[in-house]
N, C-alpha and C. Protein backbone atom coordinates (compact mmCIF):
# COMPACT_ATOMS: atom_id res chain seq x y z
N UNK A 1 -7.30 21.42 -6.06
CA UNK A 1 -6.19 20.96 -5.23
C UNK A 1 -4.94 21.76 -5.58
N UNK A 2 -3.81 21.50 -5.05
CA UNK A 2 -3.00 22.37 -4.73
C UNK A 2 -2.07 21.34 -5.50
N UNK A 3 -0.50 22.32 -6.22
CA UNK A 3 0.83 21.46 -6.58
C UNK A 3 0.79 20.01 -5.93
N UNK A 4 1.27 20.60 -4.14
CA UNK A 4 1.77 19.85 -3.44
C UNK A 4 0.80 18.66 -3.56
N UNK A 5 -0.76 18.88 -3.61
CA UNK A 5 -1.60 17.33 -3.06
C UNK A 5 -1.72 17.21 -4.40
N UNK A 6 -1.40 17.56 -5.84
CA UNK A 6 -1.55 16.80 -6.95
C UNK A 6 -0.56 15.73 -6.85
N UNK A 7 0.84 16.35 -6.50
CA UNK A 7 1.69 15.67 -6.67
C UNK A 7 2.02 14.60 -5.98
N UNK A 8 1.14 14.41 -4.17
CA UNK A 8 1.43 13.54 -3.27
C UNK A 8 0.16 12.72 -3.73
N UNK A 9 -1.05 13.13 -4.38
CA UNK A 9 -2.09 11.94 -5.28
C UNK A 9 -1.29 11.45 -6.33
N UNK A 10 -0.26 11.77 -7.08
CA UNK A 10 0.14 10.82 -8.44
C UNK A 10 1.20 9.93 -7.71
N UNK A 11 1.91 10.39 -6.92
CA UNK A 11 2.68 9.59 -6.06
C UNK A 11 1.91 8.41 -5.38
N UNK A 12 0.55 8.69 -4.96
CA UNK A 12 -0.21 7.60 -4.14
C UNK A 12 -0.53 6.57 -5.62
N UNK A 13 -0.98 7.29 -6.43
CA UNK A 13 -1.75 6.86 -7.62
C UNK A 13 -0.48 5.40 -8.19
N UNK A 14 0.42 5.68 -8.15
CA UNK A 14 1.88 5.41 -9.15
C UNK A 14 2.06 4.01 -7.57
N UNK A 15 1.79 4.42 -6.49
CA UNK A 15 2.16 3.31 -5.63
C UNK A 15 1.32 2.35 -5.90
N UNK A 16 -0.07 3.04 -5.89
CA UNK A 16 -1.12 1.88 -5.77
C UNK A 16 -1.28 0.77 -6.96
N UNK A 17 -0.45 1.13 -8.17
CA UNK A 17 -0.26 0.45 -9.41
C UNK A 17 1.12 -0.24 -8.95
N UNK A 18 2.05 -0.24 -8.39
CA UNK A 18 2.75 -1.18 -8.28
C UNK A 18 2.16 -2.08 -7.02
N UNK A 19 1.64 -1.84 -6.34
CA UNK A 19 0.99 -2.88 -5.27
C UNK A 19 0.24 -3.53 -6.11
N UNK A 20 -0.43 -2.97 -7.10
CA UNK A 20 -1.66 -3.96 -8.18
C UNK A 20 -0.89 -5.15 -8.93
N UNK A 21 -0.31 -4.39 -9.24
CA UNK A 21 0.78 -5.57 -10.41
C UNK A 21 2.05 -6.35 -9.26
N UNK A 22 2.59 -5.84 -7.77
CA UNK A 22 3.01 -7.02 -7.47
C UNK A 22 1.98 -7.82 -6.61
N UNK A 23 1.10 -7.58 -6.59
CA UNK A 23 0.14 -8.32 -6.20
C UNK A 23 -0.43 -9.70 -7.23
N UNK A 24 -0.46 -9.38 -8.29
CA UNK A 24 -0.80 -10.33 -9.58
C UNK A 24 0.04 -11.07 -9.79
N UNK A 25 1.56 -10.56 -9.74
CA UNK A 25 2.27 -11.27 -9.88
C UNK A 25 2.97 -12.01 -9.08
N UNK A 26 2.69 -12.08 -7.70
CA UNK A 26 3.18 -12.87 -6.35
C UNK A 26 1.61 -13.61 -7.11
N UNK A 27 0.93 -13.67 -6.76
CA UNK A 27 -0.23 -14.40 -6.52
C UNK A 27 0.03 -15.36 -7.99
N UNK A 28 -0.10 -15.29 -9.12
CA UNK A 28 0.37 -15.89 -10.27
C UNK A 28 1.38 -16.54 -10.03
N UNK A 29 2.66 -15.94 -10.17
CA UNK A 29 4.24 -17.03 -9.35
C UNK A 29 3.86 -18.13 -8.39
N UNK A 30 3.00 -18.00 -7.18
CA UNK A 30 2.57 -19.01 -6.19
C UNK A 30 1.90 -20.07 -6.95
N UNK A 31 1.23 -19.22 -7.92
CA UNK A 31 -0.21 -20.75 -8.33
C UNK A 31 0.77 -21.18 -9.34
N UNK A 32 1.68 -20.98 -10.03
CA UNK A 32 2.07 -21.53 -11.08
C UNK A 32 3.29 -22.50 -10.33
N UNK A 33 4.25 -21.68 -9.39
CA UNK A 33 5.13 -22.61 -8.63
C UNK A 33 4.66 -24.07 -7.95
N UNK A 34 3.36 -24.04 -7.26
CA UNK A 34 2.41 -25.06 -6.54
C UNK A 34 1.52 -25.64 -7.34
N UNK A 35 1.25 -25.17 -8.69
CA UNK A 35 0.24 -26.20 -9.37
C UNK A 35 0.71 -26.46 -11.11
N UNK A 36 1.23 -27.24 -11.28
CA UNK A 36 1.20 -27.49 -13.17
C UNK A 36 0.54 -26.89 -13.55
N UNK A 37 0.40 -26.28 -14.74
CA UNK A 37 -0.62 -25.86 -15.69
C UNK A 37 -2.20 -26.80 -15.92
N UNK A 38 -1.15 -28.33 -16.08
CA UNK A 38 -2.06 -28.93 -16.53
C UNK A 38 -3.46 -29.81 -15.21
N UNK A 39 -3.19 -29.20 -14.32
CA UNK A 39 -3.82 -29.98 -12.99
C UNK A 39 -4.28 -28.41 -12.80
N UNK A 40 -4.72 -27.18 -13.06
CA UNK A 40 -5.25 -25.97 -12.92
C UNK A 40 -6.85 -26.12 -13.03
N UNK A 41 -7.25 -26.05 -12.39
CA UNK A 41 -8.63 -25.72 -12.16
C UNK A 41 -9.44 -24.71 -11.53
N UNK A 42 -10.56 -23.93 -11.87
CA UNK A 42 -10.71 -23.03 -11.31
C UNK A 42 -11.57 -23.66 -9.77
N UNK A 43 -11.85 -22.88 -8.85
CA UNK A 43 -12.34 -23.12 -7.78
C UNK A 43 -12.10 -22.14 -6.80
N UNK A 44 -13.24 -21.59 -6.14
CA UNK A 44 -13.58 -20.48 -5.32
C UNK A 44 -12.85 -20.13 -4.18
N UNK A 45 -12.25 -21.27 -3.92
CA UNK A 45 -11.72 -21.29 -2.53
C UNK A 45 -10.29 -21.64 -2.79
N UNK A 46 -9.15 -20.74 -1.83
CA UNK A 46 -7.70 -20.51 -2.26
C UNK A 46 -7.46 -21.87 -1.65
N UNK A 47 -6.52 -22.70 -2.42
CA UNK A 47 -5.58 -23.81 -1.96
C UNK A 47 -4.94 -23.67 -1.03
N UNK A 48 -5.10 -24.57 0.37
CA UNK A 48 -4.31 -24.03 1.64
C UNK A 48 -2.70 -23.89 1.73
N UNK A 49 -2.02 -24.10 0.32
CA UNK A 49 -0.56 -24.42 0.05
C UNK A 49 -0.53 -22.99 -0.50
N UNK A 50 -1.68 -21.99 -0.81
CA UNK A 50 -1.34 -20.73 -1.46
C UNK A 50 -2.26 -19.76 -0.24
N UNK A 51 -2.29 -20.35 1.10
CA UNK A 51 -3.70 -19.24 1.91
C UNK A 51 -2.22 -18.23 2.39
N UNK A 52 -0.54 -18.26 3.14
CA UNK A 52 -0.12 -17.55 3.38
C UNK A 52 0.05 -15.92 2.29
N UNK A 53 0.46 -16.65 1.30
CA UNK A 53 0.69 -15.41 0.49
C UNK A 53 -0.44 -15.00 -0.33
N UNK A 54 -1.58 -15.54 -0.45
CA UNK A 54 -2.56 -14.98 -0.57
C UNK A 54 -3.27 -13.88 0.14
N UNK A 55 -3.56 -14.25 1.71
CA UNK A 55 -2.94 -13.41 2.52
C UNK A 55 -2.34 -12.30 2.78
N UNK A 56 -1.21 -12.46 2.72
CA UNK A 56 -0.28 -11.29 2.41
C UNK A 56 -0.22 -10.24 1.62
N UNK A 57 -0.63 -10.77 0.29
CA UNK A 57 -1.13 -10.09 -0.55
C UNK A 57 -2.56 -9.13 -0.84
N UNK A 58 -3.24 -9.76 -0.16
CA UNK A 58 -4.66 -9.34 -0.07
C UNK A 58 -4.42 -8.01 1.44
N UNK A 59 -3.60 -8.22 2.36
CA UNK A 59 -3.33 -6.90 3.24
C UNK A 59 -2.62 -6.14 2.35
N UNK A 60 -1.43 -6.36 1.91
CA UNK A 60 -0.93 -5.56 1.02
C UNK A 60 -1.61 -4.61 0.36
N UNK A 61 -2.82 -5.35 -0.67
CA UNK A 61 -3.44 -4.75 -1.68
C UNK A 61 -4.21 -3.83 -1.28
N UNK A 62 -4.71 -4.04 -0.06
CA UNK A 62 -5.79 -2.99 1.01
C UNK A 62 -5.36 -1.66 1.18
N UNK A 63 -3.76 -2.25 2.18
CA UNK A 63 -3.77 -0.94 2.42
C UNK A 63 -2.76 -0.06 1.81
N UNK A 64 -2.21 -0.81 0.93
CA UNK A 64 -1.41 0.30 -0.47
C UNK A 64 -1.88 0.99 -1.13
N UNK A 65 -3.43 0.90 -1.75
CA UNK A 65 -4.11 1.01 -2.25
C UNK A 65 -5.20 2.43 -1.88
N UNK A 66 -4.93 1.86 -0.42
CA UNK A 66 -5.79 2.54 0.35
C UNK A 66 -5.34 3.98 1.06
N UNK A 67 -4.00 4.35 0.40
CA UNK A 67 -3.29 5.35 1.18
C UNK A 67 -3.70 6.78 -0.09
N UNK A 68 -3.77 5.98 -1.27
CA UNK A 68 -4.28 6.86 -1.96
C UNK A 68 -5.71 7.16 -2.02
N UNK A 69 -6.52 6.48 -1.79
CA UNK A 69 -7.89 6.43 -1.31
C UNK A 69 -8.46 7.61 -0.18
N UNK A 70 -7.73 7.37 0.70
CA UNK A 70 -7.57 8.27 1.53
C UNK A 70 -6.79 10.01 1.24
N UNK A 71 -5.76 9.85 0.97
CA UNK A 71 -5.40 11.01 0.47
C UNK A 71 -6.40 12.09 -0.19
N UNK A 72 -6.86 11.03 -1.06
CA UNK A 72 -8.06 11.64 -2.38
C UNK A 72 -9.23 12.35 -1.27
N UNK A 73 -9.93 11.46 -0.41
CA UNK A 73 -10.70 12.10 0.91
C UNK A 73 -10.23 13.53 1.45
N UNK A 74 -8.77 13.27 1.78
CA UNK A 74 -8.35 14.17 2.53
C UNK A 74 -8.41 15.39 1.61
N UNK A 75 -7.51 15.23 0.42
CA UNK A 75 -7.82 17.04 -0.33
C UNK A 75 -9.10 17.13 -0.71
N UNK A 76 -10.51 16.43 -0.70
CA UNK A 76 -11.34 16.62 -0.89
C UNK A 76 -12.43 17.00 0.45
N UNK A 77 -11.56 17.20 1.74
CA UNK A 77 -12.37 16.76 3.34
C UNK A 77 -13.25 18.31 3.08
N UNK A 78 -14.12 17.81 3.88
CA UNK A 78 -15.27 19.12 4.49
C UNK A 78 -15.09 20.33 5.55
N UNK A 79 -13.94 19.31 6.27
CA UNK A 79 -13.39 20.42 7.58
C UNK A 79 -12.25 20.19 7.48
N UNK A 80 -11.51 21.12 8.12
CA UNK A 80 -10.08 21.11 8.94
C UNK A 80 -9.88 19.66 9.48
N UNK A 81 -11.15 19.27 10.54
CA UNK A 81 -10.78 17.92 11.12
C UNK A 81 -10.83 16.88 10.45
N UNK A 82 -11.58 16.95 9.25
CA UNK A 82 -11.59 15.66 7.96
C UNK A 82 -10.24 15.22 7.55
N UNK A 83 -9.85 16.77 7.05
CA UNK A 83 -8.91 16.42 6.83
C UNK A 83 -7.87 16.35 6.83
N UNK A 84 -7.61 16.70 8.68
CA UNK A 84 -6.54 16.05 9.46
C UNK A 84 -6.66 14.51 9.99
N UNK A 85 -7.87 14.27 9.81
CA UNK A 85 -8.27 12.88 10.02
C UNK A 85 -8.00 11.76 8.54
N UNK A 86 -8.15 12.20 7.55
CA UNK A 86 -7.92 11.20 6.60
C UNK A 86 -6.48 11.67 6.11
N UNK A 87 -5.62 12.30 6.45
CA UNK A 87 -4.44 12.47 6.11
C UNK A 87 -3.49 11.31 7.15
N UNK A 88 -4.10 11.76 8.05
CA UNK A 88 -3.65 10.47 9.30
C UNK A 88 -3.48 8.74 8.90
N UNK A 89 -4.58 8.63 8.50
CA UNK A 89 -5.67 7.54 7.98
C UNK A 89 -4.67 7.19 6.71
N UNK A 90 -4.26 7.84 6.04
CA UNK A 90 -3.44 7.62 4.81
C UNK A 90 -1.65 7.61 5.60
N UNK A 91 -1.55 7.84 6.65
CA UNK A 91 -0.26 8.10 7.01
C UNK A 91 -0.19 6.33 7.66
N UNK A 92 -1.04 6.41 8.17
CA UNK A 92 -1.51 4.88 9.05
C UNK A 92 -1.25 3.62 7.74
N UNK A 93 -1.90 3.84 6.86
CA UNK A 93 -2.18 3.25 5.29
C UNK A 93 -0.72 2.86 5.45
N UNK A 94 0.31 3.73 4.72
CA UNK A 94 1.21 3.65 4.10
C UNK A 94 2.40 2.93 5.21
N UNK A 95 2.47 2.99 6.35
CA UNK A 95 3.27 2.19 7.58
C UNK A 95 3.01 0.72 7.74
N UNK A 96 1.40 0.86 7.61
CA UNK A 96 0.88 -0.49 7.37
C UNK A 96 1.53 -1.56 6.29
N UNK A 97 1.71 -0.89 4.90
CA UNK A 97 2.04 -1.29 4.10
C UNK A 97 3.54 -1.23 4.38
N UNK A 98 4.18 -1.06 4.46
CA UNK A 98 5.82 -1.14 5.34
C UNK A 98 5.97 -2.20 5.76
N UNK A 99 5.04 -2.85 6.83
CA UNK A 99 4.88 -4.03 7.43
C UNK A 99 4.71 -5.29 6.64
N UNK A 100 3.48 -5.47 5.83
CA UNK A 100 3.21 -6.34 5.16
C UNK A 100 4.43 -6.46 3.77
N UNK A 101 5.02 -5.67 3.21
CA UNK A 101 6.38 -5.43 2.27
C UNK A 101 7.19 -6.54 3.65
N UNK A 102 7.60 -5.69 4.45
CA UNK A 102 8.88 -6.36 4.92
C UNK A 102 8.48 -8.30 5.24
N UNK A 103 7.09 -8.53 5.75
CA UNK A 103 6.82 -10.15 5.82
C UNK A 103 7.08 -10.58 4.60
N UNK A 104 7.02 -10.31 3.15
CA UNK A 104 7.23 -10.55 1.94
C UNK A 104 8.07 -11.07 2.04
N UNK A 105 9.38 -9.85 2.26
CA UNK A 105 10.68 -9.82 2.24
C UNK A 105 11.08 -11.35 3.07
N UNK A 106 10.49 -11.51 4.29
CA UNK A 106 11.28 -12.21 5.47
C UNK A 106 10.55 -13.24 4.89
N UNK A 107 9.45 -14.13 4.66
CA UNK A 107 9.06 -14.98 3.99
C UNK A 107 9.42 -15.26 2.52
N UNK A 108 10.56 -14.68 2.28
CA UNK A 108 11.10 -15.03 0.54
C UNK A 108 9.75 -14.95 -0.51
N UNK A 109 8.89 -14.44 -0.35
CA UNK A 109 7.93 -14.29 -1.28
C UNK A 109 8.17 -12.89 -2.43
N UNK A 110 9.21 -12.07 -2.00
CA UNK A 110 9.97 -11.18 -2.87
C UNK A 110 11.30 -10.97 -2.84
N UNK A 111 12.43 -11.15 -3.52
CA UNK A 111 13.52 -10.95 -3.43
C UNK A 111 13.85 -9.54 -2.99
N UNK A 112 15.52 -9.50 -2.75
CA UNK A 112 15.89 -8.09 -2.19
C UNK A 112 15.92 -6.98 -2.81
N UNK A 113 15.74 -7.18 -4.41
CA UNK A 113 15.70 -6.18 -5.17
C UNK A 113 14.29 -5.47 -5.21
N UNK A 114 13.38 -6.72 -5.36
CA UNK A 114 11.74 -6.08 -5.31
C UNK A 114 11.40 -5.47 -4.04
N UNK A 115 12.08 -6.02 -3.17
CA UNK A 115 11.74 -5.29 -1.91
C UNK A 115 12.54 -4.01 -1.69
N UNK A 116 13.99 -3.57 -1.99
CA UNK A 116 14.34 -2.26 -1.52
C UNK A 116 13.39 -1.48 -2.00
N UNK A 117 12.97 -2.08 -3.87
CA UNK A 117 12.11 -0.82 -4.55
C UNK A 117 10.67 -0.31 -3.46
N UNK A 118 10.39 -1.48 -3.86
CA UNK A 118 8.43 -1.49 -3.44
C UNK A 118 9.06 -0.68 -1.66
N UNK A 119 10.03 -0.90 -1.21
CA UNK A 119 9.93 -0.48 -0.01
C UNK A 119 10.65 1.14 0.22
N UNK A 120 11.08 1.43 -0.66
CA UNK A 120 11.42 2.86 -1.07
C UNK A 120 10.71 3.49 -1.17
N UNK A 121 9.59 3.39 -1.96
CA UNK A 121 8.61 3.89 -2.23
C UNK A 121 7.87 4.33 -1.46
N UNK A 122 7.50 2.99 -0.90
CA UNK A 122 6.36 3.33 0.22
C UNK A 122 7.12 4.36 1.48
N UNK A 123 8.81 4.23 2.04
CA UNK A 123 8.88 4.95 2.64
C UNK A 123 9.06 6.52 2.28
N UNK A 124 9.06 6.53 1.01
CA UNK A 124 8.95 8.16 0.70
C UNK A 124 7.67 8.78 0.65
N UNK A 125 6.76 7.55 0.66
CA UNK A 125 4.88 8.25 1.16
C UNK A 125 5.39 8.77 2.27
N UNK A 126 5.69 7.81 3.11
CA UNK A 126 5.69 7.48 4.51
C UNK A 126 6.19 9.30 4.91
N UNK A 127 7.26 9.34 4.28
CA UNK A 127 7.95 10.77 4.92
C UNK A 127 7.06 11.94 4.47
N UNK A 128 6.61 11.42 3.27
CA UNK A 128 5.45 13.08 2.78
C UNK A 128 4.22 13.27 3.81
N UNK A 129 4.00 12.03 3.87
CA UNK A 129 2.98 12.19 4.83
C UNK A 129 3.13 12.38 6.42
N UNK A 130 3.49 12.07 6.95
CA UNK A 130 4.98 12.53 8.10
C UNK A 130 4.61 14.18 8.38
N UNK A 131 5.61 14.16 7.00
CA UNK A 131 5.58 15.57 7.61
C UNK A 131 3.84 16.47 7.08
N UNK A 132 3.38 16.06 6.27
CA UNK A 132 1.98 16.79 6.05
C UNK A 132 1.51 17.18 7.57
N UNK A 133 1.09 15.48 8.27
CA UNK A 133 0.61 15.24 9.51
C UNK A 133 1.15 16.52 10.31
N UNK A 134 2.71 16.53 10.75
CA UNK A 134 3.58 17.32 11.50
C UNK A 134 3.03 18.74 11.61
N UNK A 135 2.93 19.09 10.02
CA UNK A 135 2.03 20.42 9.66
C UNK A 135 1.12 20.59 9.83
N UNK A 136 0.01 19.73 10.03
CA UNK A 136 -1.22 19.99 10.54
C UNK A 136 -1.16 20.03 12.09
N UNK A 137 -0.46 19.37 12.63
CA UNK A 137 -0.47 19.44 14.30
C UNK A 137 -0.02 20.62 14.42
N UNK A 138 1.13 21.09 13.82
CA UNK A 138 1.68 22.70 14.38
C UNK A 138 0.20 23.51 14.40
N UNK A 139 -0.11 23.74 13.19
CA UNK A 139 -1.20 24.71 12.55
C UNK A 139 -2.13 24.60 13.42
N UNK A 140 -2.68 23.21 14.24
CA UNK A 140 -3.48 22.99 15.14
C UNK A 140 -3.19 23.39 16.51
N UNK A 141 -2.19 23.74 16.55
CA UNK A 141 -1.70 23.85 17.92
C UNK A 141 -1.25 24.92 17.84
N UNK A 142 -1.35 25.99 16.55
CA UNK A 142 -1.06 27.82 16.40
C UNK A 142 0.19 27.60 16.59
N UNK A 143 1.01 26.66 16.34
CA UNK A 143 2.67 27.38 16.17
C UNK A 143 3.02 27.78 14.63
């Protein structure tokens, strides 16, 4: 791989670890806010007082996760069209995750500080990949 896709994989890599850990820790905060310690029980099935941000979290975790997933595809694709196709796919990823951040936000399930970060972030994927995409359409289109 090249500078540029090492550096846009540690960038994916470095996102997908803060989606991990605010994921644990929204999901932890909920069960501990809605249940005592001492009334904790395990059981398979999410408490319908924790199914929104469970939820939320579980899209989150997908497709934050998943932008680096993809990426990794893409500098690894077979063709030109692979991997203009999983660069896409990772561009798609990371907007996605834009969305599910900002319901956080608007559902108070993260304050404004956790959200400018986590949402900084993701929009500086957002622009690397942007323009990657941009570059592959020129190149595809011989300009």
């Amino acid at each position: 791989m090249s500078e540029i896709s090492d550096a846009i994989q540690e960038k994916c890599l470095a996102f997908g670890d803060r989606i991990i850990k605010l994921n644990d820790f929204l999901l932890a905060q909920a069960a501990n806010k809605h249940q005592p310690s001492a009334f904790r029980h395990r059981t398979s099935r999410v408490p319908v007082h924790l199914q929104a941000i469970a939820t939320l979290c579980n899209q989150l975790l997908r497709s934050g996760t998943s932008i680096g997933a993809n990426d990794a595809e893409a500098c690894n694709a077979i063709s030109k069209a692979d991997f203009k196709s999983k660069s896409f796919i990772a561009l798609k990823e990371a907007r996605e995750s834009l969305y599910w951040i900002e319901l956080l936000k608007r559902n108070n399930y993260i304050d404004e500080r956790q959200y400018q970060s986590i949402y900084e972030d993701c929009e500086e994927l957002v622009k690397i990949l942007v323009t990657r995409c941009k570059k592959i359409n020129d190149e595809s289109d011989g300009k």
